[in-house]
PDB file of N, CA and C in Angstrom:
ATOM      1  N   UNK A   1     -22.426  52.626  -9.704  1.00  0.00           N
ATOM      2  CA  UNK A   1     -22.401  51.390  -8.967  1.00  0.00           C
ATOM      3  C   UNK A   1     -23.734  51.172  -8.269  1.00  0.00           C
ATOM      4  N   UNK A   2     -24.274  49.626  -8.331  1.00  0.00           N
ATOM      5  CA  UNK A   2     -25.276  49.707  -7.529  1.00  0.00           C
ATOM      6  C   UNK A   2     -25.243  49.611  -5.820  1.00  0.00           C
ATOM      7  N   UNK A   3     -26.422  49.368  -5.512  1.00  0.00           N
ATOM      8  CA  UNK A   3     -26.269  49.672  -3.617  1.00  0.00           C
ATOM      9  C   UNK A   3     -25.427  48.320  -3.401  1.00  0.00           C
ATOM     10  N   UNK A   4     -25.899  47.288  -4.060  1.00  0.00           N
ATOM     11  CA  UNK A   4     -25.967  45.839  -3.373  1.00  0.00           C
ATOM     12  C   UNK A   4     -24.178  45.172  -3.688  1.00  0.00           C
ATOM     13  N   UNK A   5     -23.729  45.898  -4.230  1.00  0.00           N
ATOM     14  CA  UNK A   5     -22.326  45.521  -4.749  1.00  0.00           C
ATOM     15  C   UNK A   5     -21.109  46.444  -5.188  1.00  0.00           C
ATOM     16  N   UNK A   6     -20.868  47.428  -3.695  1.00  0.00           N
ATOM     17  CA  UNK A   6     -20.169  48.867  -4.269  1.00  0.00           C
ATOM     18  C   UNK A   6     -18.869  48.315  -4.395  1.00  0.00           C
ATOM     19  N   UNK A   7     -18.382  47.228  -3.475  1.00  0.00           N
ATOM     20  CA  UNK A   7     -16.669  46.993  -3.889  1.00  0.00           C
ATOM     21  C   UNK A   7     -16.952  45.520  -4.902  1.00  0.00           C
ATOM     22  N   UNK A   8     -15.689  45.205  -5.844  1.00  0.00           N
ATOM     23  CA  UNK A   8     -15.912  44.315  -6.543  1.00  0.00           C
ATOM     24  C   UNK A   8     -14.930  43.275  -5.567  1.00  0.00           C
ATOM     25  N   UNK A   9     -14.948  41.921  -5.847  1.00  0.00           N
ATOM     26  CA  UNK A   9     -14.888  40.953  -5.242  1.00  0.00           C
ATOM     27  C   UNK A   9     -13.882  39.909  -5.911  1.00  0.00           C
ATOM     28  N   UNK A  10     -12.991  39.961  -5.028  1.00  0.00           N
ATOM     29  CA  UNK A  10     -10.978  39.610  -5.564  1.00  0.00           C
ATOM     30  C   UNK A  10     -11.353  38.044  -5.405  1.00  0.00           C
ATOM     31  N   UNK A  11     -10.970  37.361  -6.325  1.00  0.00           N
ATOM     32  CA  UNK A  11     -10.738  35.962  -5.595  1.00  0.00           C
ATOM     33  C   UNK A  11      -9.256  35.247  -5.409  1.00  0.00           C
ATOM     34  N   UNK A  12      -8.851  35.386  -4.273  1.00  0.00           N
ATOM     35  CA  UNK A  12      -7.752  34.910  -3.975  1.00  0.00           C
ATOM     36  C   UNK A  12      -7.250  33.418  -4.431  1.00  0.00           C
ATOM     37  N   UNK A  13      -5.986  33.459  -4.589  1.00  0.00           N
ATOM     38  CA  UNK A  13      -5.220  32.000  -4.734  1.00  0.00           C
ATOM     39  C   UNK A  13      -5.376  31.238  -3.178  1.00  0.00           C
ATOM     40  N   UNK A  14      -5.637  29.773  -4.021  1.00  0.00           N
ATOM     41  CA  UNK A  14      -5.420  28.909  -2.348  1.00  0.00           C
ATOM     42  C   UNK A  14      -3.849  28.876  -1.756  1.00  0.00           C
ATOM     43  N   UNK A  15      -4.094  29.237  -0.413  1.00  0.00           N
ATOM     44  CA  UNK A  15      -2.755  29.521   0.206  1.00  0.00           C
ATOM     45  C   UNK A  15      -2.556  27.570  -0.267  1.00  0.00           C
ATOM     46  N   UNK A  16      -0.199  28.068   0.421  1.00  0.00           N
ATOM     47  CA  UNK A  16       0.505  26.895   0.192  1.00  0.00           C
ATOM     48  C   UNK A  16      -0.160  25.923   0.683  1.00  0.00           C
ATOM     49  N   UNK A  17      -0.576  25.995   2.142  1.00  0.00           N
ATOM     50  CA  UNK A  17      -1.141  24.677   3.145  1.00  0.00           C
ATOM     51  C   UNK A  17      -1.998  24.158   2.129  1.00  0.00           C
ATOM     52  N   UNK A  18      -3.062  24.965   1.886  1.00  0.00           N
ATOM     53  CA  UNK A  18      -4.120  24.090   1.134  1.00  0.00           C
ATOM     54  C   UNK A  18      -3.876  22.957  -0.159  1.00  0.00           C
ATOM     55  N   UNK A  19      -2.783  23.242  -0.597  1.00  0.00           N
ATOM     56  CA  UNK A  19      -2.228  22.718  -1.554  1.00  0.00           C
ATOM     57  C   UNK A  19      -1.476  21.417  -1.347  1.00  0.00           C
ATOM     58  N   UNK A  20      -0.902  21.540  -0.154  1.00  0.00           N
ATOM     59  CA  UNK A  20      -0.013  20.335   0.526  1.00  0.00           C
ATOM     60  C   UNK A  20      -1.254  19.242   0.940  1.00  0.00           C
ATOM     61  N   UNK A  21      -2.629  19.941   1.689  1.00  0.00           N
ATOM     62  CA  UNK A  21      -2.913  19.093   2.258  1.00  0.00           C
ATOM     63  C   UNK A  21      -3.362  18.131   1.641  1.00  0.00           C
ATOM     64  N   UNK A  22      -3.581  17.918   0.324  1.00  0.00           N
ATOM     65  CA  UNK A  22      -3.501  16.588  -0.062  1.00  0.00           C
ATOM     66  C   UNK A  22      -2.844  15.550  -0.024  1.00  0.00           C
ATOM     67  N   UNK A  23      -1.337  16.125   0.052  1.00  0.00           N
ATOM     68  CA  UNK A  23      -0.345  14.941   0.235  1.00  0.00           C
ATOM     69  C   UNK A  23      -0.285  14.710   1.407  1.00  0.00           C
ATOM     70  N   UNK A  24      -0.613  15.301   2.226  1.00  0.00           N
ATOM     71  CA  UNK A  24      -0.909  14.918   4.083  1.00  0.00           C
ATOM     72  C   UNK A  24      -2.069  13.910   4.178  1.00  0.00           C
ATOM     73  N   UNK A  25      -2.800  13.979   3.479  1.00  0.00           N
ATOM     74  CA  UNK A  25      -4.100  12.913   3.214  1.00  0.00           C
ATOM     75  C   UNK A  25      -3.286  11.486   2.887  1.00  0.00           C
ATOM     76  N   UNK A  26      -2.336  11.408   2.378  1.00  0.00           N
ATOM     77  CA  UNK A  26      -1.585  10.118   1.677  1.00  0.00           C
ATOM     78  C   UNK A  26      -0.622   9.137   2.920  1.00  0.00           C
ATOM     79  N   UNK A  27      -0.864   8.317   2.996  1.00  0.00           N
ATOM     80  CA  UNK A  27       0.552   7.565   4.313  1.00  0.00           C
ATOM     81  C   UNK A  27       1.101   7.076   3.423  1.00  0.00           C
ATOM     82  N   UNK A  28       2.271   6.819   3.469  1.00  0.00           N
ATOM     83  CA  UNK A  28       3.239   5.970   2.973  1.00  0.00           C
ATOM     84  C   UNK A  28       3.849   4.796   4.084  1.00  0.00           C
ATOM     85  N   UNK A  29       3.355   5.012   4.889  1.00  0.00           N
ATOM     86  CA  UNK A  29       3.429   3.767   6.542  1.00  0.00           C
ATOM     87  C   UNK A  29       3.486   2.531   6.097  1.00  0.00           C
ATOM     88  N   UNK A  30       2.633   2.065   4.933  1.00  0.00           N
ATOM     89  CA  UNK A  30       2.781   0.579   4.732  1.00  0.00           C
ATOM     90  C   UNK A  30       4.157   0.023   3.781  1.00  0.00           C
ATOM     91  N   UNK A  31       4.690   1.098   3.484  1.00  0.00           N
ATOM     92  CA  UNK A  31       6.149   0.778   2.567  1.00  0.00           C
ATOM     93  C   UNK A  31       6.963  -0.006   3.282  1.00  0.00           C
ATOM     94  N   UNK A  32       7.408   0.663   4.647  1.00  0.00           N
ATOM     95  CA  UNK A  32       8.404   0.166   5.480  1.00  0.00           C
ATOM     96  C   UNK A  32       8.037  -1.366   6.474  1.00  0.00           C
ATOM     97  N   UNK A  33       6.769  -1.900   6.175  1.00  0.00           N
ATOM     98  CA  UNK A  33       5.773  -2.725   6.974  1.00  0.00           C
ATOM     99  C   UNK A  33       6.012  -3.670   5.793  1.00  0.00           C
ATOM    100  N   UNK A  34       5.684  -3.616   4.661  1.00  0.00           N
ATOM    101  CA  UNK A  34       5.596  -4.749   3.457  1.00  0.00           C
ATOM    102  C   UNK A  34       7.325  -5.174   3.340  1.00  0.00           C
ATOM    103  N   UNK A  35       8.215  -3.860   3.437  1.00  0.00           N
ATOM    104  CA  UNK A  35       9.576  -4.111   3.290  1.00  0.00           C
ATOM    105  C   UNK A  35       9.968  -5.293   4.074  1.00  0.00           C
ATOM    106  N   UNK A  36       9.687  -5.276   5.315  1.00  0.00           N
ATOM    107  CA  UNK A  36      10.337  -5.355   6.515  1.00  0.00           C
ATOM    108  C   UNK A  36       9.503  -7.075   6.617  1.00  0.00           C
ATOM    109  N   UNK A  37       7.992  -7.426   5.932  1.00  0.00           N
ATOM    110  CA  UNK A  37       7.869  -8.863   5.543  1.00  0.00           C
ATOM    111  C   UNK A  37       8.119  -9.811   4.539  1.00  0.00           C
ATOM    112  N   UNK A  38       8.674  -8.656   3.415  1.00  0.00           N
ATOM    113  CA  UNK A  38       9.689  -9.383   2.474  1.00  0.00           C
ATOM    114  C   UNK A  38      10.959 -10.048   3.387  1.00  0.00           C
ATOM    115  N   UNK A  39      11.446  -9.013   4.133  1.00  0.00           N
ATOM    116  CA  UNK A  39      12.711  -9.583   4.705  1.00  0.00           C
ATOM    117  C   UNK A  39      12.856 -10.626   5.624  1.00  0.00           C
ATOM    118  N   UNK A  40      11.506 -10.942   6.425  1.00  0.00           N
ATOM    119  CA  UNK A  40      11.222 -11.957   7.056  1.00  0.00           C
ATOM    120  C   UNK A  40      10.914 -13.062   6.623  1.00  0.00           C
ATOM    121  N   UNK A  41       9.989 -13.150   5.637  1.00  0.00           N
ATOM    122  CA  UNK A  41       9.747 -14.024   4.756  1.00  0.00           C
ATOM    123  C   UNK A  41      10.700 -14.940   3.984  1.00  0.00           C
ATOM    124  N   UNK A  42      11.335 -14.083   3.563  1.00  0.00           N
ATOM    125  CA  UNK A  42      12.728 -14.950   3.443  1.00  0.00           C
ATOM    126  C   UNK A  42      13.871 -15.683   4.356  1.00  0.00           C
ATOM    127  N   UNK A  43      13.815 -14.588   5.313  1.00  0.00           N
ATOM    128  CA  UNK A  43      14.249 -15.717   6.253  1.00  0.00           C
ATOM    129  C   UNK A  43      13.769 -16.901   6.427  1.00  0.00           C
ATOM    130  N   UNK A  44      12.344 -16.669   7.221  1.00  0.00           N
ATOM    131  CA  UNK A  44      11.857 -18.033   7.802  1.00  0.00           C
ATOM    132  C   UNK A  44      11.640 -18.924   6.241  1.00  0.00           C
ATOM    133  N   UNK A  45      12.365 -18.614   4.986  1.00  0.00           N
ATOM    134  CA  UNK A  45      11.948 -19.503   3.900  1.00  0.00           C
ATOM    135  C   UNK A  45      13.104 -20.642   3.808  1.00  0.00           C
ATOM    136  N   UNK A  46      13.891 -21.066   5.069  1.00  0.00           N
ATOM    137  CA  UNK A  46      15.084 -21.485   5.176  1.00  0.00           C
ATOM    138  C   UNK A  46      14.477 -22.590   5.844  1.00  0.00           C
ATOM    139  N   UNK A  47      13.342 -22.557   6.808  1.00  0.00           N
ATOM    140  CA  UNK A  47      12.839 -23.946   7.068  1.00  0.00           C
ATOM    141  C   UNK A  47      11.759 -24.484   6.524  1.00  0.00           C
ATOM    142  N   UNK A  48      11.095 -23.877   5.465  1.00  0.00           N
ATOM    143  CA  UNK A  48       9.825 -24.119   4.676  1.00  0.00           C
ATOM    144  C   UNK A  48       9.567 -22.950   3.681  1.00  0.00           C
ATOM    145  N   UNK A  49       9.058 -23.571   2.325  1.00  0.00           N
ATOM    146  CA  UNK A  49       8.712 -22.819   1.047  1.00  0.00           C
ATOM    147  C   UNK A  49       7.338 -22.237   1.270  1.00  0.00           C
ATOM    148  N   UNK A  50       6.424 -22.625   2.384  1.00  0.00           N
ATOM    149  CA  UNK A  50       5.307 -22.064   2.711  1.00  0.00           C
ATOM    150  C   UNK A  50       4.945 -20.860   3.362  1.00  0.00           C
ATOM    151  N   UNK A  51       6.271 -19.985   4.050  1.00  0.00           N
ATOM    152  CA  UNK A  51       5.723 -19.267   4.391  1.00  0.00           C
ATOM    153  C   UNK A  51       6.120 -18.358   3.541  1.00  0.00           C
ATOM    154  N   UNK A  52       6.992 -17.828   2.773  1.00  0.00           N
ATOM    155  CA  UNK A  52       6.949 -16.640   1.800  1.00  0.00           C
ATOM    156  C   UNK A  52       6.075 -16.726   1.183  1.00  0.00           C
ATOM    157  N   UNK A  53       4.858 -17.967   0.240  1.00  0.00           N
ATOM    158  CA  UNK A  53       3.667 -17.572  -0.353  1.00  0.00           C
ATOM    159  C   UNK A  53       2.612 -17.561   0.679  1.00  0.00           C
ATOM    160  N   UNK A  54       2.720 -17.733   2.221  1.00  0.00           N
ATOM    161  CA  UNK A  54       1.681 -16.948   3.255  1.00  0.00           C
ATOM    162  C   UNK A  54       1.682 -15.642   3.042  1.00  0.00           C
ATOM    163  N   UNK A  55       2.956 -15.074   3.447  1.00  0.00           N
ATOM    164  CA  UNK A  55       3.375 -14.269   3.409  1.00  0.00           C
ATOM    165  C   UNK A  55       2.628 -13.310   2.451  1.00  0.00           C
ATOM    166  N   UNK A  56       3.162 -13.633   0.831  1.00  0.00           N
ATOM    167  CA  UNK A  56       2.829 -13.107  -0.345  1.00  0.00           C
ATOM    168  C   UNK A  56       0.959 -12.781  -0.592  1.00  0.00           C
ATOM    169  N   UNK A  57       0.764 -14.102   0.104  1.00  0.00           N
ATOM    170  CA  UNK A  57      -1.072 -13.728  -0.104  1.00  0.00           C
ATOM    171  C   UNK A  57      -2.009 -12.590   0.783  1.00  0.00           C
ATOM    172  N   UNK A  58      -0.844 -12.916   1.976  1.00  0.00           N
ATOM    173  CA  UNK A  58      -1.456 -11.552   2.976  1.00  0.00           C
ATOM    174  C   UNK A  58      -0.865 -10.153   2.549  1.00  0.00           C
ATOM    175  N   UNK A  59       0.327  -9.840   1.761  1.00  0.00           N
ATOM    176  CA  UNK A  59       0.388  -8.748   0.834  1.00  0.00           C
ATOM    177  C   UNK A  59      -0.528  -8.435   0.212  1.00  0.00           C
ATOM    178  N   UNK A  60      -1.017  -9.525  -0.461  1.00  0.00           N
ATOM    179  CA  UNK A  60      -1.577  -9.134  -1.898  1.00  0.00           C
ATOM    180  C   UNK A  60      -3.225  -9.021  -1.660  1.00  0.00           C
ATOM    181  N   UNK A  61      -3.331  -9.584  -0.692  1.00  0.00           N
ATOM    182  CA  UNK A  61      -4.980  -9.149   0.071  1.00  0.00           C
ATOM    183  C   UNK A  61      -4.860  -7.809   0.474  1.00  0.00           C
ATOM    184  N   UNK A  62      -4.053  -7.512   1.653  1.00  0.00           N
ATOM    185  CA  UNK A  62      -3.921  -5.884   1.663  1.00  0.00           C
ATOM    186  C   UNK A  62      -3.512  -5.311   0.585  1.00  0.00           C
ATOM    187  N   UNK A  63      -3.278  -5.397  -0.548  1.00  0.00           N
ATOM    188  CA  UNK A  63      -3.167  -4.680  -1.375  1.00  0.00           C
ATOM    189  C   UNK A  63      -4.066  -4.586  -1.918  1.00  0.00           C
ATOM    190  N   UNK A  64      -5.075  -5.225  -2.414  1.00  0.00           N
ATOM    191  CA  UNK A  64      -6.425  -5.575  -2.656  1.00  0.00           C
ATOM    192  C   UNK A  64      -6.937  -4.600  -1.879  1.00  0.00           C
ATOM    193  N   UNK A  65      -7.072  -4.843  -0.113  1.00  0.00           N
ATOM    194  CA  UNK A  65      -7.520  -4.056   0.475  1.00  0.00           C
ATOM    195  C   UNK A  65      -7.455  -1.920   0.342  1.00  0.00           C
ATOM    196  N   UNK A  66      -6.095  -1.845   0.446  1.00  0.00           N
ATOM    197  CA  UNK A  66      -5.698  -0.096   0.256  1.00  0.00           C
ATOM    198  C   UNK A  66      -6.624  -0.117  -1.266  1.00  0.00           C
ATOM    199  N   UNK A  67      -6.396  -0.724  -2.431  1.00  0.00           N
ATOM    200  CA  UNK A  67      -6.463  -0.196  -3.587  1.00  0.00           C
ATOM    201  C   UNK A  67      -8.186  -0.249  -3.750  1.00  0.00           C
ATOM    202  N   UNK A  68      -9.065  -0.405  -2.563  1.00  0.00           N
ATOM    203  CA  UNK A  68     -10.290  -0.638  -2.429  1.00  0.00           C
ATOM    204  C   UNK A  68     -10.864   0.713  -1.732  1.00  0.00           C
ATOM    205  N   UNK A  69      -9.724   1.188  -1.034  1.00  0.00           N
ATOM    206  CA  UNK A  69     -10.202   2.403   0.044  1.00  0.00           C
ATOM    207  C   UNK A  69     -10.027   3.610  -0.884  1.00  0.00           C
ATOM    208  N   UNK A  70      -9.125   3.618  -1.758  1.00  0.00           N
ATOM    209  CA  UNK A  70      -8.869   4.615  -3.299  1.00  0.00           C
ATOM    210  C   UNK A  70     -10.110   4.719  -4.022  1.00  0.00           C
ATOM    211  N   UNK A  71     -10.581   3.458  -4.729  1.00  0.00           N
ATOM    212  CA  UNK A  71     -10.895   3.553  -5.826  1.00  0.00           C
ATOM    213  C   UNK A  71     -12.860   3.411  -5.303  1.00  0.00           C
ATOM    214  N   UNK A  72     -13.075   2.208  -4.563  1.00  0.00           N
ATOM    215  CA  UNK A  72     -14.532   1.599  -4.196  1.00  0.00           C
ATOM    216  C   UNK A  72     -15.466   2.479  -3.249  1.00  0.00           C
ATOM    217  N   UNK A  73     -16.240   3.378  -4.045  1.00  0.00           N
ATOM    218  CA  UNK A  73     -17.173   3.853  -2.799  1.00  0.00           C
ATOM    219  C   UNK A  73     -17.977   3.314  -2.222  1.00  0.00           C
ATOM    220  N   UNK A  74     -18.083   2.165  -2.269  1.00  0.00           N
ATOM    221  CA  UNK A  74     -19.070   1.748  -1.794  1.00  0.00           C
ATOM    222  C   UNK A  74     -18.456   0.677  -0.162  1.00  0.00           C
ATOM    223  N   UNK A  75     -16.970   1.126  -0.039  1.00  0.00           N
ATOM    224  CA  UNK A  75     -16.150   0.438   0.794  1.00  0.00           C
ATOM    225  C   UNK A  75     -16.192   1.931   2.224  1.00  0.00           C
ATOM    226  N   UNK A  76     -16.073   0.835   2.991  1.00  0.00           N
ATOM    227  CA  UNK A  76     -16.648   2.179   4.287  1.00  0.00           C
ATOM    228  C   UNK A  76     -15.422   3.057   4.134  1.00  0.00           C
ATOM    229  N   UNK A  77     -14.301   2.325   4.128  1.00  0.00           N
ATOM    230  CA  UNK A  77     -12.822   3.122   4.095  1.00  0.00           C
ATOM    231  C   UNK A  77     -12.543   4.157   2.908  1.00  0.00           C
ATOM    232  N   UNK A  78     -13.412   4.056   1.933  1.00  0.00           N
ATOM    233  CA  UNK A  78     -13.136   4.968   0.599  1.00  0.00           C
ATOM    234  C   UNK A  78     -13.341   6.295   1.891  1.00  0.00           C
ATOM    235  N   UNK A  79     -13.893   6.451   2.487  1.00  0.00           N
ATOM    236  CA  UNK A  79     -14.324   7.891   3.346  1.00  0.00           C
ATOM    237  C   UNK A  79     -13.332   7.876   4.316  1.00  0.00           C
ATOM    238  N   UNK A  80     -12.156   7.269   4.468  1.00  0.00           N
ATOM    239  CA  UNK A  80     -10.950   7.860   5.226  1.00  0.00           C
ATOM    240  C   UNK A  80     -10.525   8.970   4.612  1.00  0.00           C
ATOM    241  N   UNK A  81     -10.335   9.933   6.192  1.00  0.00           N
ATOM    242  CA  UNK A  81      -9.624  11.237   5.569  1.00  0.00           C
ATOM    243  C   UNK A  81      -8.112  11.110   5.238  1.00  0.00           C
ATOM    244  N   UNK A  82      -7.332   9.718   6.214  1.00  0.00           N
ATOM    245  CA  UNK A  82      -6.037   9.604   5.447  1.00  0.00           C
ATOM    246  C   UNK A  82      -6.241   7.993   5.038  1.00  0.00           C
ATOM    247  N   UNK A  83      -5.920   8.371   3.483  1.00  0.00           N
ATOM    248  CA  UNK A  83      -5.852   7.257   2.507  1.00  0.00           C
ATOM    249  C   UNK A  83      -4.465   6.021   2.436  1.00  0.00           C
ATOM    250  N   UNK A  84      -4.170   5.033   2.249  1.00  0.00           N
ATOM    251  CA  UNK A  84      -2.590   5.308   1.540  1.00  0.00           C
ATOM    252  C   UNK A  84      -2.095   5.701   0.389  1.00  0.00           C
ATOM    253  N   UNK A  85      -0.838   6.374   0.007  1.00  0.00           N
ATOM    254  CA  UNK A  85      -0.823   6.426  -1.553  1.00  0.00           C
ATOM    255  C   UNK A  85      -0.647   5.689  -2.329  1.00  0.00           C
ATOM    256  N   UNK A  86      -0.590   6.251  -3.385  1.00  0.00           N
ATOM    257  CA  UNK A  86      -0.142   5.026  -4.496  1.00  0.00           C
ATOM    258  C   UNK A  86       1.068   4.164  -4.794  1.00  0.00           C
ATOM    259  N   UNK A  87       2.013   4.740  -4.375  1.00  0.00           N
ATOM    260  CA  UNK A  87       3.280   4.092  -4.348  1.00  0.00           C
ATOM    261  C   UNK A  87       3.449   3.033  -3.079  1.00  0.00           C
ATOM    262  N   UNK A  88       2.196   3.479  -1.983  1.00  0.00           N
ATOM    263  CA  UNK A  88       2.158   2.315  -0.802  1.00  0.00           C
ATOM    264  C   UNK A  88       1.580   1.366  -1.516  1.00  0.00           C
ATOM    265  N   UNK A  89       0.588   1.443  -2.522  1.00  0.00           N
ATOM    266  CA  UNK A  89      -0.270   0.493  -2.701  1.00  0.00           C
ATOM    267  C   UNK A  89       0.693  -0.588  -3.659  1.00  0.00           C
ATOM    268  N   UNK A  90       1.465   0.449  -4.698  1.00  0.00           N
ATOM    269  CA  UNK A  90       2.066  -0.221  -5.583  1.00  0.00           C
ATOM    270  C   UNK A  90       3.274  -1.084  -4.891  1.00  0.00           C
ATOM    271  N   UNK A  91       4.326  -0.795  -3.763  1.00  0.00           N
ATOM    272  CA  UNK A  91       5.067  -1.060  -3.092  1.00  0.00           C
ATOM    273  C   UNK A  91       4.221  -2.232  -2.816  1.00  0.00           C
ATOM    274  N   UNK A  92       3.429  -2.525  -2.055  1.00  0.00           N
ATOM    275  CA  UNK A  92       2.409  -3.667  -1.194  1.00  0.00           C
ATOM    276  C   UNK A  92       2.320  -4.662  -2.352  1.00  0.00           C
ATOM    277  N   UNK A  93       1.640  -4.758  -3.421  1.00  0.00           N
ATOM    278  CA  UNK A  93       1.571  -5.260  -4.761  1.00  0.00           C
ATOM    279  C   UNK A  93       3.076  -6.181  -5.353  1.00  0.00           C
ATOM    280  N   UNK A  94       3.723  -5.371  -5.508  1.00  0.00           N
ATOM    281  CA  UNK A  94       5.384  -5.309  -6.173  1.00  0.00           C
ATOM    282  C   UNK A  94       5.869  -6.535  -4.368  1.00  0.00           C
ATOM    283  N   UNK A  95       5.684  -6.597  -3.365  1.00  0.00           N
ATOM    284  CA  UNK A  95       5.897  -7.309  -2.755  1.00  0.00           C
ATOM    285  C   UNK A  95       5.554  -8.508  -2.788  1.00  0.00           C
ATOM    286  N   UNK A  96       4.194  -8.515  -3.134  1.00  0.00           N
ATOM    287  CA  UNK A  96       3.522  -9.861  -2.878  1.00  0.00           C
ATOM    288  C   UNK A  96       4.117 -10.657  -4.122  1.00  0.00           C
ATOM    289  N   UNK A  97       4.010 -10.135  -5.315  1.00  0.00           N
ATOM    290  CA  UNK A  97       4.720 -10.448  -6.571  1.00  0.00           C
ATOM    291  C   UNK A  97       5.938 -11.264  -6.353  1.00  0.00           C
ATOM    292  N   UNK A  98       6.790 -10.234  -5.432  1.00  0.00           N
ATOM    293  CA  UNK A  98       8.266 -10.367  -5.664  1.00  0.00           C
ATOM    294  C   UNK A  98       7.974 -11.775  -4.316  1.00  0.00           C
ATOM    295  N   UNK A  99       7.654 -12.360  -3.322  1.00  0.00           N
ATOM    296  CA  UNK A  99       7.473 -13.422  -2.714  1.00  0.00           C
ATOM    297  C   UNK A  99       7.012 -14.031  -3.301  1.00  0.00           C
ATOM    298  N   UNK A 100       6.007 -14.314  -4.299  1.00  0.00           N
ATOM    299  CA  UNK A 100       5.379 -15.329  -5.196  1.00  0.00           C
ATOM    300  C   UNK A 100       6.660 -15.400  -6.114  1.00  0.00           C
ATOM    301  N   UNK A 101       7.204 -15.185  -6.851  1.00  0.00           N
ATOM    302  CA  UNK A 101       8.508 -15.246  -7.420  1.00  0.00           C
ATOM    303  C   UNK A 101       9.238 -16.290  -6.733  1.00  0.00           C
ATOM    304  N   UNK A 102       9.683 -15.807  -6.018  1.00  0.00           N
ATOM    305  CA  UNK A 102      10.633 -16.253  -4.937  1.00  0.00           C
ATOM    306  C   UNK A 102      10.155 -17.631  -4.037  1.00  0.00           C
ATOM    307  N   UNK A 103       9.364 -17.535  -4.276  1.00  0.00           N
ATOM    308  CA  UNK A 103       8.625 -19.067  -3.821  1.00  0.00           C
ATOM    309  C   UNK A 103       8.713 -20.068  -4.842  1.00  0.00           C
ATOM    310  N   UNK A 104       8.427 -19.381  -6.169  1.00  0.00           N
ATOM    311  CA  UNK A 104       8.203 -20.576  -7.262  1.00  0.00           C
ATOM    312  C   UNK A 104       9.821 -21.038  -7.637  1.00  0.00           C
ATOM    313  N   UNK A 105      10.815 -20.054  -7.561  1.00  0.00           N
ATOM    314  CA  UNK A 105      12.327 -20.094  -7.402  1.00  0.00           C
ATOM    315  C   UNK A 105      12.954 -20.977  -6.659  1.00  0.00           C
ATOM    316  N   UNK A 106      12.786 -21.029  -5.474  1.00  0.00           N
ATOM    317  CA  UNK A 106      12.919 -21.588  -4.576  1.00  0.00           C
ATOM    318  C   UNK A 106      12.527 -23.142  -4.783  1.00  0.00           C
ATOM    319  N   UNK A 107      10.816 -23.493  -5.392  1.00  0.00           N
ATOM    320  CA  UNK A 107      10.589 -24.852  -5.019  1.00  0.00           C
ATOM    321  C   UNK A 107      11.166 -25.589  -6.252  1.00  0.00           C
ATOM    322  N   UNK A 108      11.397 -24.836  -7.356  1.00  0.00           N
ATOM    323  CA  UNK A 108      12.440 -25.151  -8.302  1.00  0.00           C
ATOM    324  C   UNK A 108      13.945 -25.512  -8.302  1.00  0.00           C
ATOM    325  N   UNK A 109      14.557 -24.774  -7.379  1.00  0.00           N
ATOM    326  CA  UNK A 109      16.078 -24.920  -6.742  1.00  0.00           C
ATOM    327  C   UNK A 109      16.003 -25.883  -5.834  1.00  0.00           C
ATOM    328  N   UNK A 110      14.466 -26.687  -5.270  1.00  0.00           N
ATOM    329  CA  UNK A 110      14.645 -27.802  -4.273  1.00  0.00           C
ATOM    330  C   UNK A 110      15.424 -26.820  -2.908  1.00  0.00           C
ATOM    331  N   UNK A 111      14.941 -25.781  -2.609  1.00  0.00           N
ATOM    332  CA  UNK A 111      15.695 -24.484  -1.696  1.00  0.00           C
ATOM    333  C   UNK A 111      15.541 -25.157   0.069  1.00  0.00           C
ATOM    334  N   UNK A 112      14.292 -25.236   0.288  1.00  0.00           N
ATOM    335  CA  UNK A 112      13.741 -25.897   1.521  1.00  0.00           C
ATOM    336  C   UNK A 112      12.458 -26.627   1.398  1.00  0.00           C
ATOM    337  N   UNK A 113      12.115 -27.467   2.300  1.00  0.00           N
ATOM    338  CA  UNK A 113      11.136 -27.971   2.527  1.00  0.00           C
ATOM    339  C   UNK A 113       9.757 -27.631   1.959  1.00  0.00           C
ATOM    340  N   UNK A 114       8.772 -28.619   1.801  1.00  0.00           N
ATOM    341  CA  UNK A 114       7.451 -27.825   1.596  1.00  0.00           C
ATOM    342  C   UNK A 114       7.090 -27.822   3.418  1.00  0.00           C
ATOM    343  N   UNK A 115       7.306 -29.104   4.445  1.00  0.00           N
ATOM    344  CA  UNK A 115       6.948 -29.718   5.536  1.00  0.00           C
ATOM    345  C   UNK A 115       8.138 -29.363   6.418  1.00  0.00           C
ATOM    346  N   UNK A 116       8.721 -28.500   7.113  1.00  0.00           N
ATOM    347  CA  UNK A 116       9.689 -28.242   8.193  1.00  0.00           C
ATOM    348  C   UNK A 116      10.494 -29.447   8.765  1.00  0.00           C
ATOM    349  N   UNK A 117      11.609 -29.346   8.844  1.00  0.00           N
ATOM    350  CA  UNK A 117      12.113 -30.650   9.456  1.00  0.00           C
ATOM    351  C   UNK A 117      12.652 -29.599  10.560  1.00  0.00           C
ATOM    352  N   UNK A 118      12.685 -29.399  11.689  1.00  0.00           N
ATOM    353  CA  UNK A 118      12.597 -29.054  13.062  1.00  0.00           C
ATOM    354  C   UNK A 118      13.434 -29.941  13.836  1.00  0.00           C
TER     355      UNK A 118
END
């Protein structure tokens, strides 16, 4: 054996934590936030057809937005240490969709107003 290297050199497995902490990097926070303006959206779509496609466009901008902090380095947020995941992003997406739907449904069924009658 030489001087500079008498024991040989084990390389260990990455412990469990290290392994998780990727999915700790991920929120899923915006699932229950997009849910919860589908459900509003429809409500207030009882005195006007305008606000579920408000609604739908400010989804679909933040969705735009998360799927920018993933993918765009050149976006300051790509360098967040917590990201959202993909199923937030896709959830956020699948919302705005499902209100644009539901809007074009709606002005078809003659459902409510384009102009509020109050």
């Amino acid at each position: 054996m030489s001087a500079g290297y008498p024991y040989r050199t084990r390389r260990s497995r990455p412990s469990r934590s290290a392994e998780t902490s990727v999915e700790r990097e991920r929120s899923h926070a915006a699932i229950p936030v997009a849910i919860v303006l589908v459900v509003v959206a429809l409500y207030l779509a009882r005195y006007t057809v305008v606000f579920p496609v408000l609604f739908g466009i400010v989804l679909f901008l933040s969705g735009l937005s998360f799927l920018s902090t993933r993918l765009n380095p050149l976006s300051p947020h790509f360098y967040l240490t917590r990201k959202p995941s993909w199923s937030a992003i896709g959830v956020v997406f699948l919302s705005s969709f499902l209100l644009f739907y539901a809007t074009y449904a709606m002005w078809l069924a003659h459902y409510a107003p384009v102009i509020p009658h109050f």
